[in-house]
PDB file of N, CA and C in Angstrom:
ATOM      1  N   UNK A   1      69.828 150.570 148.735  1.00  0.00           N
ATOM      2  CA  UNK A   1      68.647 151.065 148.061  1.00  0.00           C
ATOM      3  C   UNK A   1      67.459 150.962 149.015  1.00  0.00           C
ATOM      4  N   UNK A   2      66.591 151.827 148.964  1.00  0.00           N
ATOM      5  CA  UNK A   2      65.312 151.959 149.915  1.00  0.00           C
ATOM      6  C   UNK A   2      64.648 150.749 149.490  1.00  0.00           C
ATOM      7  N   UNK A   3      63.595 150.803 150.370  1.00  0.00           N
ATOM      8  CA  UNK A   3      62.594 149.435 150.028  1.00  0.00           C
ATOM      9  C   UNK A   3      61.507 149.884 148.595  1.00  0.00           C
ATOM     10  N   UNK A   4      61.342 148.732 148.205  1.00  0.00           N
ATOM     11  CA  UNK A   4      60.222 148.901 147.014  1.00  0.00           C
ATOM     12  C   UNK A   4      59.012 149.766 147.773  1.00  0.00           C
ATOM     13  N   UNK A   5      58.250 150.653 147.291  1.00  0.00           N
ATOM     14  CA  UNK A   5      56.910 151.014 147.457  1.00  0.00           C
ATOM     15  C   UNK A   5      56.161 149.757 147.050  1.00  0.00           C
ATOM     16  N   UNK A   6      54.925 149.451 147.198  1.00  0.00           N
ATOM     17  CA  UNK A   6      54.220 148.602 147.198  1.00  0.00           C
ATOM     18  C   UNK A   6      53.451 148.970 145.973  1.00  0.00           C
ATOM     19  N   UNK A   7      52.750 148.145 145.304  1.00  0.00           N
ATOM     20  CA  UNK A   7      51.610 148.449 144.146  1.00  0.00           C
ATOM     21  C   UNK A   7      50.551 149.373 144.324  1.00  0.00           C
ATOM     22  N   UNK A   8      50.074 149.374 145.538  1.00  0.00           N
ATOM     23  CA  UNK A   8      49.447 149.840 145.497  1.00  0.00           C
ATOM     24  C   UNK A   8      49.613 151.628 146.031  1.00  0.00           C
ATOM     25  N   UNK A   9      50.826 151.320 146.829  1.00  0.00           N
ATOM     26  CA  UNK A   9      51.340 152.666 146.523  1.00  0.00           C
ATOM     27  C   UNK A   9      51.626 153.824 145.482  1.00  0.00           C
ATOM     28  N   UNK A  10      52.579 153.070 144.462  1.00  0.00           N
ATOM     29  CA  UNK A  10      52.259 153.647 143.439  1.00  0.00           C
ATOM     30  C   UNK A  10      51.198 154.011 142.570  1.00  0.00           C
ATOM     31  N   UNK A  11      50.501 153.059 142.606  1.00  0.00           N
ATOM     32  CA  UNK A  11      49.088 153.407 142.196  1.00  0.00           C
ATOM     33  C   UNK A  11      48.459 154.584 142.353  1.00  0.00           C
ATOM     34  N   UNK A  12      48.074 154.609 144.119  1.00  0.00           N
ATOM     35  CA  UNK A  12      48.165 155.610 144.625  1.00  0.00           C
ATOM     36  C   UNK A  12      48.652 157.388 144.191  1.00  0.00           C
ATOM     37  N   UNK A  13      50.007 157.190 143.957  1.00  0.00           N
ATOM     38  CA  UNK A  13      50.717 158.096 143.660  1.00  0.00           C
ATOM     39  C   UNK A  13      50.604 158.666 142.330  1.00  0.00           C
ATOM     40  N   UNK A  14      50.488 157.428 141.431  1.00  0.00           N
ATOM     41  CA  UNK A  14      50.111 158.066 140.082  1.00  0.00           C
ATOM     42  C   UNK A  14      49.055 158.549 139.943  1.00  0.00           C
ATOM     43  N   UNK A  15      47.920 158.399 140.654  1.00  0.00           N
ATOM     44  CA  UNK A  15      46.647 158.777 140.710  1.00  0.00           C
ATOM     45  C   UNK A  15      46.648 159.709 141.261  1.00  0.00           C
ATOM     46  N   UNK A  16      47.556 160.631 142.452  1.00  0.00           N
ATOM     47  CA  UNK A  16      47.529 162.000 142.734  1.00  0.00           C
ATOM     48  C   UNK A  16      48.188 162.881 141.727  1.00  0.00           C
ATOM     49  N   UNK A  17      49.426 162.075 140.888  1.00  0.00           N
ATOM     50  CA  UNK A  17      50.284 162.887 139.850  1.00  0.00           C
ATOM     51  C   UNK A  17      49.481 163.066 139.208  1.00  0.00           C
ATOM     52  N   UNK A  18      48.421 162.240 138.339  1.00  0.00           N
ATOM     53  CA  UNK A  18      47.240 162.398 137.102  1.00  0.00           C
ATOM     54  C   UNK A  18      46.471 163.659 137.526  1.00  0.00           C
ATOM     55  N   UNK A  19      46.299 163.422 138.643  1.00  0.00           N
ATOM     56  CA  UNK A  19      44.770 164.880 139.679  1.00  0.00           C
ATOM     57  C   UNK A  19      45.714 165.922 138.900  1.00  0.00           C
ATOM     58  N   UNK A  20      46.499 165.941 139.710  1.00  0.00           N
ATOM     59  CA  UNK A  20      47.439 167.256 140.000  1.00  0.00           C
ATOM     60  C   UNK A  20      47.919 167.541 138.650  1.00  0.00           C
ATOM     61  N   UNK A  21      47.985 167.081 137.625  1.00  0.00           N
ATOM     62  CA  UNK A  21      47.854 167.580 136.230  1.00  0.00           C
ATOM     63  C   UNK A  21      46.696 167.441 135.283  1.00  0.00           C
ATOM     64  N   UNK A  22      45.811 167.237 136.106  1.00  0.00           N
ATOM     65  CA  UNK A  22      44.415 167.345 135.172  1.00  0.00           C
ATOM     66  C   UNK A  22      44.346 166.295 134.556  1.00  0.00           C
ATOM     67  N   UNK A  23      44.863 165.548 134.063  1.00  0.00           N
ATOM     68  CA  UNK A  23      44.508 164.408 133.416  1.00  0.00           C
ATOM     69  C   UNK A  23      44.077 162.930 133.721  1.00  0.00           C
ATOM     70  N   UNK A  24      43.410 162.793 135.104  1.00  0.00           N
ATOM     71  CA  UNK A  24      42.687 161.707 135.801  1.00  0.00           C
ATOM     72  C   UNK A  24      41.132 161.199 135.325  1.00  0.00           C
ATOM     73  N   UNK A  25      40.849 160.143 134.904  1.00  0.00           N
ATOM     74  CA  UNK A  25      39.331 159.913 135.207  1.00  0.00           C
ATOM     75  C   UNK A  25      39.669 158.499 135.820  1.00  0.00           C
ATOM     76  N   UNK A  26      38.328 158.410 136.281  1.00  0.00           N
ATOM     77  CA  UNK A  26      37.994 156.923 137.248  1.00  0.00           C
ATOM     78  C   UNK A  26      38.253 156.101 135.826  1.00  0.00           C
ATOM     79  N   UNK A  27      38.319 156.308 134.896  1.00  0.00           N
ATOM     80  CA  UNK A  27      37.995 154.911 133.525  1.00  0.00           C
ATOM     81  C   UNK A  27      39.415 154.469 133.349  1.00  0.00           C
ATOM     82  N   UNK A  28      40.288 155.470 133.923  1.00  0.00           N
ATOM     83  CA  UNK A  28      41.327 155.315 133.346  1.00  0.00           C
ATOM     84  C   UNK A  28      42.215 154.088 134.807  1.00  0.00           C
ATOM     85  N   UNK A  29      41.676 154.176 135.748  1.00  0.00           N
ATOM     86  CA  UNK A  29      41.872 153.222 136.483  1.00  0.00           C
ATOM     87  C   UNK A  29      42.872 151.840 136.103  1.00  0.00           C
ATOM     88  N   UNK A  30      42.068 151.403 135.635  1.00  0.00           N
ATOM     89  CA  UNK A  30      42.728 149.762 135.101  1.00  0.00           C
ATOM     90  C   UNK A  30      43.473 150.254 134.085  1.00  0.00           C
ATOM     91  N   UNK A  31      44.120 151.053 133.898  1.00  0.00           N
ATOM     92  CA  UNK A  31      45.637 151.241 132.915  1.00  0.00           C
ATOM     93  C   UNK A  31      46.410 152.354 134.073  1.00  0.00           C
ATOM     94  N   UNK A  32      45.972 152.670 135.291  1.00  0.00           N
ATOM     95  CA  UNK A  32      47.006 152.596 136.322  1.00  0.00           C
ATOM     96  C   UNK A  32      47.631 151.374 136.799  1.00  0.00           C
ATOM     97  N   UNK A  33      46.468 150.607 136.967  1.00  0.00           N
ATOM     98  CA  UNK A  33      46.902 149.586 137.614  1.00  0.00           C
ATOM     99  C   UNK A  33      47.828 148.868 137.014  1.00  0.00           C
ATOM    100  N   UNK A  34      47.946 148.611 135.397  1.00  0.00           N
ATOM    101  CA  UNK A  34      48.970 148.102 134.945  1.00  0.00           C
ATOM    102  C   UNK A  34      50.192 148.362 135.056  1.00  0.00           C
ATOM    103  N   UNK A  35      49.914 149.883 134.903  1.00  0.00           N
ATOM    104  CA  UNK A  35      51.237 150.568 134.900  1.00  0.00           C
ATOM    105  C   UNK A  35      52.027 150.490 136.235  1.00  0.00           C
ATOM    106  N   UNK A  36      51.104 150.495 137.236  1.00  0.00           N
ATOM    107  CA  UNK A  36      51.775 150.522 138.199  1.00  0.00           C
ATOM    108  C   UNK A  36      52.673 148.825 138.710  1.00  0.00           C
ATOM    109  N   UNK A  37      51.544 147.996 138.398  1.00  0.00           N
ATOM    110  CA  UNK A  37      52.436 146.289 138.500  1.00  0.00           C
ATOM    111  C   UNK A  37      53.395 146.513 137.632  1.00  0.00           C
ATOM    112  N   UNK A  38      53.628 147.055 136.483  1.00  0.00           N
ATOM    113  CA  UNK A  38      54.684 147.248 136.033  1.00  0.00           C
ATOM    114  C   UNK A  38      56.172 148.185 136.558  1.00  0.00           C
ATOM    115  N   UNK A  39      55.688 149.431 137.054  1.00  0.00           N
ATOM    116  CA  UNK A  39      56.636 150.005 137.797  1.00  0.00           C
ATOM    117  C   UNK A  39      57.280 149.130 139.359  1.00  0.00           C
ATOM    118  N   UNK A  40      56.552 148.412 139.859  1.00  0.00           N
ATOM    119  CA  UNK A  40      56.669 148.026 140.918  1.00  0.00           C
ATOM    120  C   UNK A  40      57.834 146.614 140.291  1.00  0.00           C
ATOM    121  N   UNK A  41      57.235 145.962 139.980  1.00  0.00           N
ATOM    122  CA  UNK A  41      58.122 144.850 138.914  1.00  0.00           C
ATOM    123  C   UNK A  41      59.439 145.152 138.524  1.00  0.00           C
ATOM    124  N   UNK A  42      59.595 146.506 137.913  1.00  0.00           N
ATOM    125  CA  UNK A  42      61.015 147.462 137.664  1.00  0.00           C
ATOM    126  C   UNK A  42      61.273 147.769 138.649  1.00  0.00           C
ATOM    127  N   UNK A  43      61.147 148.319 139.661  1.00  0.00           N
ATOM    128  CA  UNK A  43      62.115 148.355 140.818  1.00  0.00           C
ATOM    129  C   UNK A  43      62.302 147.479 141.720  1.00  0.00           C
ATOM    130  N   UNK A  44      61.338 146.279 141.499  1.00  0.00           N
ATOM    131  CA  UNK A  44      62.104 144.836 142.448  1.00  0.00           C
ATOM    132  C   UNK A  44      62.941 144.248 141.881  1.00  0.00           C
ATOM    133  N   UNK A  45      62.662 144.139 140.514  1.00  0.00           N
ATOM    134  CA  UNK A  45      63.946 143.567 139.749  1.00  0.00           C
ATOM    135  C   UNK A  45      64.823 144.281 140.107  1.00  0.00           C
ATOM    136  N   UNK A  46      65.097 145.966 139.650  1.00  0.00           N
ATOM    137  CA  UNK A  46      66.574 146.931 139.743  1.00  0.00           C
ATOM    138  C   UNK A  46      67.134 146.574 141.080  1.00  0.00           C
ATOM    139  N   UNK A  47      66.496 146.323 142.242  1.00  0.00           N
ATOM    140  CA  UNK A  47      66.899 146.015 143.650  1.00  0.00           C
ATOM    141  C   UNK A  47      67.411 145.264 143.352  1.00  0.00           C
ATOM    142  N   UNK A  48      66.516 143.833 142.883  1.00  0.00           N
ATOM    143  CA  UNK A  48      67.565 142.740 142.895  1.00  0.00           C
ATOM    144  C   UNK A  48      68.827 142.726 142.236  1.00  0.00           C
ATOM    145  N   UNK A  49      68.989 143.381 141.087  1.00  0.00           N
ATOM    146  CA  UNK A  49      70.054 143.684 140.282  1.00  0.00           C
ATOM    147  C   UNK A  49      71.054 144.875 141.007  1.00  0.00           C
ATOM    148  N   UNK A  50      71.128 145.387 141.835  1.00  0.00           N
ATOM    149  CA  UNK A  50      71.467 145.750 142.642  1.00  0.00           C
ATOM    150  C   UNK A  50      72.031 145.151 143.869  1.00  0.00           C
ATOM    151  N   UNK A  51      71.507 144.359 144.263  1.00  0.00           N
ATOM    152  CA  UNK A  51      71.923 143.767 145.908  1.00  0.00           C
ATOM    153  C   UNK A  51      72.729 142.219 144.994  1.00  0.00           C
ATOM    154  N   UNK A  52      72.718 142.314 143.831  1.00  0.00           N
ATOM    155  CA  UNK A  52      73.254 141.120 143.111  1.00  0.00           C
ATOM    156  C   UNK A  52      74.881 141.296 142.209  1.00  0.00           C
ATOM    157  N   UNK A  53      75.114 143.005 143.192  1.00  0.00           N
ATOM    158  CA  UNK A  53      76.231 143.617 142.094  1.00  0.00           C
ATOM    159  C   UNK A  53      76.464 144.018 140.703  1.00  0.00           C
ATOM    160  N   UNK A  54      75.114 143.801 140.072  1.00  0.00           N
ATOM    161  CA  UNK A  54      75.098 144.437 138.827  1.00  0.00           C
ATOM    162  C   UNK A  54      75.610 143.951 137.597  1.00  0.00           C
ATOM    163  N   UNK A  55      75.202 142.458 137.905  1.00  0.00           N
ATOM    164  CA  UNK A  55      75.717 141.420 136.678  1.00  0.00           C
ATOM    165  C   UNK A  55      74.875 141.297 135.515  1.00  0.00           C
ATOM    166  N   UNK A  56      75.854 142.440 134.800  1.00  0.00           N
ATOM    167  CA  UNK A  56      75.122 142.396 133.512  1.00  0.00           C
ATOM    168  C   UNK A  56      75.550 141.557 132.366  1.00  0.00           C
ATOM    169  N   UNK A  57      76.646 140.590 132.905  1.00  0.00           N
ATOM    170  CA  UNK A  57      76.516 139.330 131.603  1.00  0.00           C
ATOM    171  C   UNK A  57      76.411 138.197 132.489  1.00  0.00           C
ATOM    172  N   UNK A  58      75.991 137.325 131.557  1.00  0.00           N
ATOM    173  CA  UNK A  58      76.286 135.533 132.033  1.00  0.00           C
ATOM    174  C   UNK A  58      77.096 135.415 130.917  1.00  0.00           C
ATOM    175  N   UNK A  59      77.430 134.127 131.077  1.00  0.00           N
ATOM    176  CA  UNK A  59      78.279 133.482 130.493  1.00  0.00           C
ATOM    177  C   UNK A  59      77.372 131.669 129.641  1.00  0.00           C
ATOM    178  N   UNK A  60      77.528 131.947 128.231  1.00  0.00           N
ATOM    179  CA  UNK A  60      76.670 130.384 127.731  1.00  0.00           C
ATOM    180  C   UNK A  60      77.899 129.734 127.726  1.00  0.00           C
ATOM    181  N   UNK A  61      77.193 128.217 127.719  1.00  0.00           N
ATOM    182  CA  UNK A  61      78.313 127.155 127.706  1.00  0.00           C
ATOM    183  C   UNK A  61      79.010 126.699 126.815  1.00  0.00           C
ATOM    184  N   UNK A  62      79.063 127.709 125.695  1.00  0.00           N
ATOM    185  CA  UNK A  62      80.158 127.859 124.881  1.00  0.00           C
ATOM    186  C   UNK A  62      81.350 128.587 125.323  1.00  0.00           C
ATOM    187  N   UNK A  63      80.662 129.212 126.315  1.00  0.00           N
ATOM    188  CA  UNK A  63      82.153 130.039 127.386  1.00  0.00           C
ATOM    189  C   UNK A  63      82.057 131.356 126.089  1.00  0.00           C
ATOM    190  N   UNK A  64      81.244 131.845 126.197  1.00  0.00           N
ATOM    191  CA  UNK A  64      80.313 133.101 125.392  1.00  0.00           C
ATOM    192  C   UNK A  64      79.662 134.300 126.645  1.00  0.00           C
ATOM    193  N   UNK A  65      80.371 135.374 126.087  1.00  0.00           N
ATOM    194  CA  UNK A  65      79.006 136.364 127.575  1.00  0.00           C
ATOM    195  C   UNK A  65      77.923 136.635 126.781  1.00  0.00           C
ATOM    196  N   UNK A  66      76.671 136.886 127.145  1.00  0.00           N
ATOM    197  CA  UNK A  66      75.153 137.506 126.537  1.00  0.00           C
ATOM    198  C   UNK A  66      75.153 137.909 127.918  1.00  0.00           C
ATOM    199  N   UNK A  67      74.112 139.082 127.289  1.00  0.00           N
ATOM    200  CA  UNK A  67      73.367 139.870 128.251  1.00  0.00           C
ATOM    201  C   UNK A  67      72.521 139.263 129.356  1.00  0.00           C
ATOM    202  N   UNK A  68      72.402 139.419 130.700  1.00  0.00           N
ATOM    203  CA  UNK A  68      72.107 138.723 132.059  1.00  0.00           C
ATOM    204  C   UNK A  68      70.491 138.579 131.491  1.00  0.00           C
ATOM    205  N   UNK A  69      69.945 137.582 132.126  1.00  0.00           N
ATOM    206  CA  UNK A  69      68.462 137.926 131.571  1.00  0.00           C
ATOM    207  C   UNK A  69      67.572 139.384 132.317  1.00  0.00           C
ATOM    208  N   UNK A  70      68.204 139.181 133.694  1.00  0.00           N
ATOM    209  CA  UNK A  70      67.750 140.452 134.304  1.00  0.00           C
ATOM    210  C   UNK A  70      67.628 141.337 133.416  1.00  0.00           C
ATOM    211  N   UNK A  71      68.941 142.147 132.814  1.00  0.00           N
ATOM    212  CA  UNK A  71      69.294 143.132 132.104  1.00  0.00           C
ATOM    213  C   UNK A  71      67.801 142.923 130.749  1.00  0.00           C
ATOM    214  N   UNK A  72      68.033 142.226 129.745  1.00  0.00           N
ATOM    215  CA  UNK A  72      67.026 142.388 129.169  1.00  0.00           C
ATOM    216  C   UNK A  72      65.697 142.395 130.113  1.00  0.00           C
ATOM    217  N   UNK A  73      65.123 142.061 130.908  1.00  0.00           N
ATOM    218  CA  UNK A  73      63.717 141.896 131.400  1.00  0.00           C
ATOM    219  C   UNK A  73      63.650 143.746 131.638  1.00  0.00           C
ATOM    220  N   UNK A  74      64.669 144.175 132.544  1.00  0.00           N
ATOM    221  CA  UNK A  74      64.698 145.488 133.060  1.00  0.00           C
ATOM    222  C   UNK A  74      64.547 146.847 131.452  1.00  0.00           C
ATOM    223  N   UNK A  75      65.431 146.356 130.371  1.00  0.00           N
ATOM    224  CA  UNK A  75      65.149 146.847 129.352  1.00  0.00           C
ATOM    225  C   UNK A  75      63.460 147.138 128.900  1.00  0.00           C
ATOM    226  N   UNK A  76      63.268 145.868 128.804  1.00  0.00           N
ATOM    227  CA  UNK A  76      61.780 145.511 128.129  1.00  0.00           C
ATOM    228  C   UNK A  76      60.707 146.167 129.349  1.00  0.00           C
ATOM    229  N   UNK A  77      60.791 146.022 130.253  1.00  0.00           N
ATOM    230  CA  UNK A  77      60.547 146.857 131.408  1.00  0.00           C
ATOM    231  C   UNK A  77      60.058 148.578 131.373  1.00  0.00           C
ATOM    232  N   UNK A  78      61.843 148.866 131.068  1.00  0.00           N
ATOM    233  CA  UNK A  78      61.822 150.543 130.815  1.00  0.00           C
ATOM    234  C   UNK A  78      60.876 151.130 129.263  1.00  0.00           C
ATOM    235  N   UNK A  79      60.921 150.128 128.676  1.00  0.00           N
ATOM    236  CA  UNK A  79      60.140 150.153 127.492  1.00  0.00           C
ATOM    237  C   UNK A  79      58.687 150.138 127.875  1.00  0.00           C
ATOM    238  N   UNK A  80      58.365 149.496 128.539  1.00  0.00           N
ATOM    239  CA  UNK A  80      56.633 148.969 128.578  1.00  0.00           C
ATOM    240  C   UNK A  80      56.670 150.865 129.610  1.00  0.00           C
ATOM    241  N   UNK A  81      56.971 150.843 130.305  1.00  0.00           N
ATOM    242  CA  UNK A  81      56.781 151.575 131.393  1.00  0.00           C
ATOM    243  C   UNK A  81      56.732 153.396 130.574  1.00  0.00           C
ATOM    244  N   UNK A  82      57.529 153.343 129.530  1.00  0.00           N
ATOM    245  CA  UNK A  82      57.427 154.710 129.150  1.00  0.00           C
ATOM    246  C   UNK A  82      55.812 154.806 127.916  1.00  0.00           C
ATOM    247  N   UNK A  83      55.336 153.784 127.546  1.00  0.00           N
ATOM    248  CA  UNK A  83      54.708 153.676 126.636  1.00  0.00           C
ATOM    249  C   UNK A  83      53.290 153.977 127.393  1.00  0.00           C
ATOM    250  N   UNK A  84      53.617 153.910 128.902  1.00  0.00           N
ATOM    251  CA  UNK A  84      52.327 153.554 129.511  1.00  0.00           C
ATOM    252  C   UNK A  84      51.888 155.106 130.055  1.00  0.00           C
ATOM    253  N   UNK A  85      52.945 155.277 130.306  1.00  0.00           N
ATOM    254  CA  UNK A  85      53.574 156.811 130.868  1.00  0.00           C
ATOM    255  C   UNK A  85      53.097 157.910 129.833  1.00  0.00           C
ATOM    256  N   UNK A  86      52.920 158.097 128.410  1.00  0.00           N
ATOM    257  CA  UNK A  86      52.733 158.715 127.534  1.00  0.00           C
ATOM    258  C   UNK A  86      51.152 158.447 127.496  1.00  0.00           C
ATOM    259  N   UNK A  87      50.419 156.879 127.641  1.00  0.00           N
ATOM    260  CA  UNK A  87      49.347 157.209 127.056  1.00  0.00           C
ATOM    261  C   UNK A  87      48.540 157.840 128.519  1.00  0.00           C
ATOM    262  N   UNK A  88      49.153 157.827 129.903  1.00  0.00           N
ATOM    263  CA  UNK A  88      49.144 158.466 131.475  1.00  0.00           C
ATOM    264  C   UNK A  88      48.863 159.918 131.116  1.00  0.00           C
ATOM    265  N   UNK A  89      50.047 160.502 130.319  1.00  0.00           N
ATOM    266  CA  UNK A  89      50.176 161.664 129.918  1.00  0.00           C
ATOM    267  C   UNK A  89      51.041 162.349 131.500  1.00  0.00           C
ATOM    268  N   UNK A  90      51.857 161.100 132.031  1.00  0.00           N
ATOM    269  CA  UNK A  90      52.569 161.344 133.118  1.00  0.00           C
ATOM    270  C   UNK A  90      54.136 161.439 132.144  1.00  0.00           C
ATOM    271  N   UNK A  91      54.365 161.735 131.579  1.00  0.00           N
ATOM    272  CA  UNK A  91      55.530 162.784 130.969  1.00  0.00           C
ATOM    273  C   UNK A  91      55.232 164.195 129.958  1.00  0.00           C
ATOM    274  N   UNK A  92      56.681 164.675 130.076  1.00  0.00           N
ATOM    275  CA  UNK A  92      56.962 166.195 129.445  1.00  0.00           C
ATOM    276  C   UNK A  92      56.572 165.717 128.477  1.00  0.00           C
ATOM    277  N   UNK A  93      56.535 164.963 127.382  1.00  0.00           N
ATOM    278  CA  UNK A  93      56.690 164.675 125.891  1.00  0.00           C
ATOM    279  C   UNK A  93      55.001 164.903 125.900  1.00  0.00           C
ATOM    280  N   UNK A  94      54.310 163.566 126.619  1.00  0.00           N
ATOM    281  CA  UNK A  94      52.703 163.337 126.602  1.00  0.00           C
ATOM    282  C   UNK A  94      52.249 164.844 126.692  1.00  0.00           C
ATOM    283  N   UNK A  95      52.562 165.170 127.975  1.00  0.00           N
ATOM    284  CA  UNK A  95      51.509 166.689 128.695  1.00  0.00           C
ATOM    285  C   UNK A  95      51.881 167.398 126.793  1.00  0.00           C
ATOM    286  N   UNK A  96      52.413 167.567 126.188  1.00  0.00           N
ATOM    287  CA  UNK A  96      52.533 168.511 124.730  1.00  0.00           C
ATOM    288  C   UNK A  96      51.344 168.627 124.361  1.00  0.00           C
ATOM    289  N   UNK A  97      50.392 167.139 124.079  1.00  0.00           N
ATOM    290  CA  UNK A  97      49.689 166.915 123.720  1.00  0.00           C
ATOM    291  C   UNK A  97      48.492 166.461 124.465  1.00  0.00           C
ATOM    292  N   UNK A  98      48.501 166.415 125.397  1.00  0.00           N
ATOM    293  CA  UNK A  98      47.413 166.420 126.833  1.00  0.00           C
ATOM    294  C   UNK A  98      46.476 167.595 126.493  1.00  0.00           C
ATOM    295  N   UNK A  99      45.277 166.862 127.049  1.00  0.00           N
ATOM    296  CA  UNK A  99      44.262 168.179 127.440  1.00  0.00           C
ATOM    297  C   UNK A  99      43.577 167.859 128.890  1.00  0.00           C
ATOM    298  N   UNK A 100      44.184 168.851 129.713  1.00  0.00           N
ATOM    299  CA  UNK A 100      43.979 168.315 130.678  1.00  0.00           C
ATOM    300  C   UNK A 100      42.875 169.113 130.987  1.00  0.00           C
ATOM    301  N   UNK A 101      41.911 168.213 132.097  1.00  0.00           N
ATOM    302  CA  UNK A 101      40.238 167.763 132.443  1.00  0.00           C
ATOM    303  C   UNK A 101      40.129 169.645 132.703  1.00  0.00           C
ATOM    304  N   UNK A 102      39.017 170.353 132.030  1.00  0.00           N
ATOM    305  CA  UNK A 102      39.130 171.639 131.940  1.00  0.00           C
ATOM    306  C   UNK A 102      37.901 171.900 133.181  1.00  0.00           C
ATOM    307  N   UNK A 103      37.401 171.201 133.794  1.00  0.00           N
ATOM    308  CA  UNK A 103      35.992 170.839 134.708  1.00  0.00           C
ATOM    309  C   UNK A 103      36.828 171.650 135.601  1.00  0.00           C
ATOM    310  N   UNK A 104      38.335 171.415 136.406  1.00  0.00           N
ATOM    311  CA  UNK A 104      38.560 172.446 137.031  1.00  0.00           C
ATOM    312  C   UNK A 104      38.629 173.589 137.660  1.00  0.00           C
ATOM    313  N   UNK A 105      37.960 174.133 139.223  1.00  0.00           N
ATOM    314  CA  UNK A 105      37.461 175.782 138.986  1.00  0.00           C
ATOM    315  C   UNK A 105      38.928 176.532 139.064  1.00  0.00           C
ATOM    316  N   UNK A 106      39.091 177.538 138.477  1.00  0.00           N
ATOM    317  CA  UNK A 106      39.961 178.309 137.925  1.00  0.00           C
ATOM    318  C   UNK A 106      39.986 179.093 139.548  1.00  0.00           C
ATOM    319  N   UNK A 107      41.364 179.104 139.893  1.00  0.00           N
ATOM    320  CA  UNK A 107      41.344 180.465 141.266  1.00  0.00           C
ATOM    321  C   UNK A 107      41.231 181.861 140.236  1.00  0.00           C
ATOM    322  N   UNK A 108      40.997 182.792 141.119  1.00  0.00           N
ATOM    323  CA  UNK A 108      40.654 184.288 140.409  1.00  0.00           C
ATOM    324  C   UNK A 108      42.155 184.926 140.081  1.00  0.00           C
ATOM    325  N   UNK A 109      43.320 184.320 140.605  1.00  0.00           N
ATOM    326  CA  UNK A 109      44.603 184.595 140.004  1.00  0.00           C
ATOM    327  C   UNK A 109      45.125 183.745 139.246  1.00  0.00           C
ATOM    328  N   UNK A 110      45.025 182.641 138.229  1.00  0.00           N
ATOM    329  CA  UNK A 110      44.752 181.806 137.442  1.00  0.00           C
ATOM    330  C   UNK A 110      43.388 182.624 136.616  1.00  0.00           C
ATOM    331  N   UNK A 111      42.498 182.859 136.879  1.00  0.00           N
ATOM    332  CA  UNK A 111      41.623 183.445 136.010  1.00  0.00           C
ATOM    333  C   UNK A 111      42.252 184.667 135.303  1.00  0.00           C
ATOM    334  N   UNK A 112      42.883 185.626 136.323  1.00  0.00           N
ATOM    335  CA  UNK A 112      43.492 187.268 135.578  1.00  0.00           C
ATOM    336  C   UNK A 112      44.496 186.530 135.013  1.00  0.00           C
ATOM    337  N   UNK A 113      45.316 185.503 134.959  1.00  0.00           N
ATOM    338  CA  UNK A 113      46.291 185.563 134.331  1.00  0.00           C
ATOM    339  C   UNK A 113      46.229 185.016 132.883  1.00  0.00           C
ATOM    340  N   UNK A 114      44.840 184.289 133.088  1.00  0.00           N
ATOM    341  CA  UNK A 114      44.688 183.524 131.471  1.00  0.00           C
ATOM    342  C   UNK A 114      43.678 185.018 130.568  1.00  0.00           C
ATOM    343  N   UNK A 115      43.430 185.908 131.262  1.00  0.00           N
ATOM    344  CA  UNK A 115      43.166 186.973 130.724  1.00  0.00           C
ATOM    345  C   UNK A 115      44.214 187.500 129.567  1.00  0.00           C
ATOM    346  N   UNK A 116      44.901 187.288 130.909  1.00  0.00           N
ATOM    347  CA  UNK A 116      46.568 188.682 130.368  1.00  0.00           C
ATOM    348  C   UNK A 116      47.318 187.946 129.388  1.00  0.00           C
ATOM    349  N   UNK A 117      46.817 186.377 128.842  1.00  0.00           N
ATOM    350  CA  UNK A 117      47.619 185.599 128.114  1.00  0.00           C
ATOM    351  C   UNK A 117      47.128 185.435 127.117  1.00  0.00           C
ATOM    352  N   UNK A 118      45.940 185.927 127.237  1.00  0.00           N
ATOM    353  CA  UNK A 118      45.229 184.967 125.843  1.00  0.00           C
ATOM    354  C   UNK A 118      43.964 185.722 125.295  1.00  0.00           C
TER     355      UNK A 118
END
């Protein structure tokens, strides 16, 4: 597996994905940043769960398997991470309901075409 991106990479990145779909402001900042310690968190864990062979049970000392704790953390993880992602409006589901930043100047082929549409 490649190396983790760094936090602030992603950060980074989500903050060009937000531009690039209109839906960025500076306020929204500090709920990148979460999101992103959170994405970064999910893929150091998945590495580790990875370079660890993919042990998804332990065993309690009843000589019982449960789920590895990894496995739940990575769950609870994919959970936090899509919730964050929707209110980002960095998924298909969110953008439905997105309005993205209309301040945008329109190119003049983007302009004829919202003519011919609407």
């Amino acid at each position: 597996m490649a190396d983790v991106p760094t936090k602030e990479t992603i950060k980074r990145r989500t903050i060009a994905d937000m531009k690039e779909l209109g839906v960025h402001k500076p306020q929204y900042n500090r709920v990148v940043d979460l999101y992103a310690e959170l994405v970064f968190q999910f893929l150091t864990l998945n590495k580790q769960f990875e370079e660890e062979g993919y042990q998804y049970e332990s065993y309690t000392a009843a000589g019982g398997a449960k789920k590895s704790p990894i496995v739940a953390t990575l769950e609870s993880l994919r959970k936090d991470i899509l919730a964050y992602s929707d209110r980002l409006c960095l998924n298909p589901q969110a953008m439905k309901t997105a309005k993205p930043d209309k301040g945008k100047k329109q190119s003049a082929l983007e302009a004829a075409m919202s003519s011919l549409n609407g």
